[in-house]
N, C-alpha and C. Protein backbone atom coordinates (compact mmCIF):
# COMPACT_ATOMS: atom_id res chain seq x y z
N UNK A 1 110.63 93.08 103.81
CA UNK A 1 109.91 94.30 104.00
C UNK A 1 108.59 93.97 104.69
N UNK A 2 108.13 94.96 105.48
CA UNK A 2 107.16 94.50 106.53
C UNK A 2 105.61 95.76 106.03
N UNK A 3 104.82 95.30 105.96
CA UNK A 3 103.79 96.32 105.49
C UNK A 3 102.79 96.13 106.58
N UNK A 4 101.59 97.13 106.75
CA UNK A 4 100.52 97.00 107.29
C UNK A 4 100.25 97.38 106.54
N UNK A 5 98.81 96.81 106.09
CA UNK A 5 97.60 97.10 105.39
C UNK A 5 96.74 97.98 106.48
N UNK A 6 96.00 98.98 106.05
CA UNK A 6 94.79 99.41 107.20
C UNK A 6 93.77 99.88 106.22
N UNK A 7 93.29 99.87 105.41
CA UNK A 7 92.20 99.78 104.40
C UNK A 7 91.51 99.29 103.22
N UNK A 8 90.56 98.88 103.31
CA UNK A 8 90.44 98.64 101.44
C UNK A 8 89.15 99.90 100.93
N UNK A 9 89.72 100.81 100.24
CA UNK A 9 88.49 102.02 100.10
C UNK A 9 87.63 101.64 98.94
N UNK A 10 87.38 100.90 98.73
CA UNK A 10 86.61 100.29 96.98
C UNK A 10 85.24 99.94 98.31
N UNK A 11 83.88 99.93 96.99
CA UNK A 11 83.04 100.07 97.90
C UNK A 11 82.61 98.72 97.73
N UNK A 12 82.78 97.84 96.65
CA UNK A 12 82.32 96.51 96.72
C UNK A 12 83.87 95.59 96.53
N UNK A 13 84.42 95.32 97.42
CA UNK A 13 85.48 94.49 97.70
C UNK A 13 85.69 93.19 96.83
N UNK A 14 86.53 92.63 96.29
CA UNK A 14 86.89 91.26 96.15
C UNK A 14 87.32 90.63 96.80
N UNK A 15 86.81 89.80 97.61
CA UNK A 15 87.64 89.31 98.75
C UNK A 15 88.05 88.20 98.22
N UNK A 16 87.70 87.82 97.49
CA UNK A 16 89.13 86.53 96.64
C UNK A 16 89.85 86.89 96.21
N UNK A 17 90.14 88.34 95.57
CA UNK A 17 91.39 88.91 95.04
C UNK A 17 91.94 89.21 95.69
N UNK A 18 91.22 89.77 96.56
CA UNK A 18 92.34 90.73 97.70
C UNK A 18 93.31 89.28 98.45
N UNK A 19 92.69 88.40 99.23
CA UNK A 19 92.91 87.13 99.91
C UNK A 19 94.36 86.51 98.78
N UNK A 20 93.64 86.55 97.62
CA UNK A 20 95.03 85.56 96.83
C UNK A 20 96.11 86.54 96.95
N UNK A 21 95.97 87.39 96.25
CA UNK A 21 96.44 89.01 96.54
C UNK A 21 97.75 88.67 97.90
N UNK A 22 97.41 88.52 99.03
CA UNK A 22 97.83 88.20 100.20
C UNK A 22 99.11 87.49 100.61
N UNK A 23 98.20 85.93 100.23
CA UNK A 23 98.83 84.91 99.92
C UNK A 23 99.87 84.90 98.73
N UNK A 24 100.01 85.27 97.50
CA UNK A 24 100.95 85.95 96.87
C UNK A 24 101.80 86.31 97.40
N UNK A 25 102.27 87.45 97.64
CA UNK A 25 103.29 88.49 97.76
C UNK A 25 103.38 88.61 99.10
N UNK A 26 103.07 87.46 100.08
CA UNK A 26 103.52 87.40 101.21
C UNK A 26 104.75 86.17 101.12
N UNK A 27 105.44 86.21 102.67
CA UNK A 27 106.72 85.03 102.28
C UNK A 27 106.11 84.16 103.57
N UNK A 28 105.19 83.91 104.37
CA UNK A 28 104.76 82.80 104.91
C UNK A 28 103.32 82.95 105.28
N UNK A 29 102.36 83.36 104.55
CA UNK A 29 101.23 83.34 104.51
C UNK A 29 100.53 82.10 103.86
N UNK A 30 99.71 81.18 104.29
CA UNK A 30 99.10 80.30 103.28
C UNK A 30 97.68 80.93 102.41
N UNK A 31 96.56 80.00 101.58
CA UNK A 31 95.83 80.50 101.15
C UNK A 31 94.67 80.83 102.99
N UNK A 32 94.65 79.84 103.36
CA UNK A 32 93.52 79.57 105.05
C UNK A 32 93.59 81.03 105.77
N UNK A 33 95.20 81.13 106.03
CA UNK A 33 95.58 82.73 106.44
C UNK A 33 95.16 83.73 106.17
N UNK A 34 95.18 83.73 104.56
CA UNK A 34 95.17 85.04 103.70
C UNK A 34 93.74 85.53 103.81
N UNK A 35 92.64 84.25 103.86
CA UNK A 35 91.50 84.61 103.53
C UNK A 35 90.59 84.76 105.42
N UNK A 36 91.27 84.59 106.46
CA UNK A 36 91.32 85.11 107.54
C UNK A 36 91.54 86.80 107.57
N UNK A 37 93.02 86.78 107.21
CA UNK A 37 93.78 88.55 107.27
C UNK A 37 92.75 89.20 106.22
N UNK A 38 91.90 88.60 105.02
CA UNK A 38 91.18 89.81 104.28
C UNK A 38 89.86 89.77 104.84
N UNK A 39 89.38 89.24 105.75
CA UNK A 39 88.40 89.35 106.72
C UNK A 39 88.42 90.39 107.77
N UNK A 40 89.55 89.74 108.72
CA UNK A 40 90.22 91.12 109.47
C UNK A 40 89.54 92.43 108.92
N UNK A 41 91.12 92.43 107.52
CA UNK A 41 91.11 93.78 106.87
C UNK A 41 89.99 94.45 106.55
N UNK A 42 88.67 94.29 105.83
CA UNK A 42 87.46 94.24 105.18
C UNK A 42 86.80 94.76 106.23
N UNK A 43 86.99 94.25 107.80
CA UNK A 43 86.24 94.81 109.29
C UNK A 43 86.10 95.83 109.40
N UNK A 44 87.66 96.63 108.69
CA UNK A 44 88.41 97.41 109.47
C UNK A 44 89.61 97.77 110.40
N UNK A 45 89.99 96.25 110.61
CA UNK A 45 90.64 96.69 111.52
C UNK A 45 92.73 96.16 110.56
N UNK A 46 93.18 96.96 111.01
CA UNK A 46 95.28 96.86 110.42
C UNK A 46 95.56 95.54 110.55
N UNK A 47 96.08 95.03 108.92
CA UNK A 47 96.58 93.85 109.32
C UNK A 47 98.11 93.86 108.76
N UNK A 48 99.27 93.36 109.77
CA UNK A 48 100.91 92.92 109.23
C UNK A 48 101.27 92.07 108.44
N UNK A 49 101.93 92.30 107.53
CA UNK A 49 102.24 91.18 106.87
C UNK A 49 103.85 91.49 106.27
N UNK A 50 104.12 90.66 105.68
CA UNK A 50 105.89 90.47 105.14
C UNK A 50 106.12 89.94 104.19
N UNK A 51 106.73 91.26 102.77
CA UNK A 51 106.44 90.65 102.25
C UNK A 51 108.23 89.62 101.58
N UNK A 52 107.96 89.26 100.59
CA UNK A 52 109.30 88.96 99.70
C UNK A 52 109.64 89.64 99.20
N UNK A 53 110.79 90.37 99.61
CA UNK A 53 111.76 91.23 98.85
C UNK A 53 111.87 91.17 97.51
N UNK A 54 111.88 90.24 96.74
CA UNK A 54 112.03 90.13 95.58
C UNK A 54 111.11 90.32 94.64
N UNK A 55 109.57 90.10 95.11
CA UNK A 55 108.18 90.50 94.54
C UNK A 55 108.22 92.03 95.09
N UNK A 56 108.29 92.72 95.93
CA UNK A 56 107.74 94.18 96.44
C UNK A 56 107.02 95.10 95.48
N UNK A 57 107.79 95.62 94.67
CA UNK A 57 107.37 96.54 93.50
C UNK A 57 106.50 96.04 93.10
N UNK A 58 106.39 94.87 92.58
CA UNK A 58 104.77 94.21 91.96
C UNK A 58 103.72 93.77 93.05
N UNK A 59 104.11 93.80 94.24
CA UNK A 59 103.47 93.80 95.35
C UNK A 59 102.37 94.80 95.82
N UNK A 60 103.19 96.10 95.66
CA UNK A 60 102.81 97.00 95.87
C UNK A 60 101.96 97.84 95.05
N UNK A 61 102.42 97.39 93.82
CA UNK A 61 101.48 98.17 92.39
C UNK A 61 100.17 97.15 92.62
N UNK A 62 100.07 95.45 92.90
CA UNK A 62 99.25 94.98 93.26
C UNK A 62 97.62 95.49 94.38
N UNK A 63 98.53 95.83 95.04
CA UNK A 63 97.72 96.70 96.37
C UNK A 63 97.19 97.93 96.15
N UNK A 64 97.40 98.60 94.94
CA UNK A 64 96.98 99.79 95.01
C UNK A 64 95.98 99.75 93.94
N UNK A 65 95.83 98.49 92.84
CA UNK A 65 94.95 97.82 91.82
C UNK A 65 93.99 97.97 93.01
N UNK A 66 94.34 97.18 94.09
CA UNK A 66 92.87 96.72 94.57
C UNK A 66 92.34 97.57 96.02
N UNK A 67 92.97 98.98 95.92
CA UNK A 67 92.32 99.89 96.60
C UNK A 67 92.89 99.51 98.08
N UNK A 68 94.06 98.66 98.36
CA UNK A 68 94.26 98.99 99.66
C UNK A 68 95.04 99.76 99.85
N UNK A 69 94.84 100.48 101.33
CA UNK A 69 95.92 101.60 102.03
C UNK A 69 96.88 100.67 102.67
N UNK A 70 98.02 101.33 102.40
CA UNK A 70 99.06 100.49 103.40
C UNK A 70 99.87 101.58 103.62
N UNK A 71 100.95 100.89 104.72
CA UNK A 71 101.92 101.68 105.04
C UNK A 71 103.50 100.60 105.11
N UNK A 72 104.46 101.10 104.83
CA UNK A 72 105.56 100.49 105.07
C UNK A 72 106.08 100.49 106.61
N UNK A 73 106.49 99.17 106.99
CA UNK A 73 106.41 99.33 108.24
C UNK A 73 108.56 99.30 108.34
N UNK A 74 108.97 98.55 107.73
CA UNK A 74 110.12 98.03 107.48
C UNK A 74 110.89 97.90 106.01
C-alpha cells in the first residue's frame, strides 16, 4: 500500500516520533531516510512512502496519533 503524507497539523511536532513513526511502518525506509522525509514533511511539502501490508491498520491508527494528513495512494 502506497500513502502520501501531506501534513502534520499539531502545532509543536515530534520529529523523533513522527521520523521513527516512518521508519516503522515503512517496508524500505531506514532510520537516515525517515528523519530526512519528516523534515521534508514538517516544511510542508507531500512525502510517498510504502507501507507493509501487514502493519497498515496499525500504521495508520499510528499517523493519526501523531496528527498527520495522509492520503492513500494505492
Amino acid at each position: 500500500m502506497k500513502l502520501n503524507l501531506l501534513s502534520c497539523d499539531t502545532q509543536r511536532p515530534d520529529r523523533r516520533a513522527i521520523a521513527q513513526c516512518i521508519a516503522e511502518i515503512s517496508s524500505n525506509i531506514n532510520q537516515s531516510l525517515s528523519n530526512e522525509l519528516t523534515d521534508i514533511l514538517l516544511e510542508g511539502d507531500p512525502v510517498d512512502i510504502e507501507l507493509d501490508d501487514k502493519k497498515s491498520s496499525s500504521a495508520l491508527r499510528t499517523l493519526r496519533k501523531l496528527s498527520i494528513d495522509y492520503e492513500i495512494i494505492e
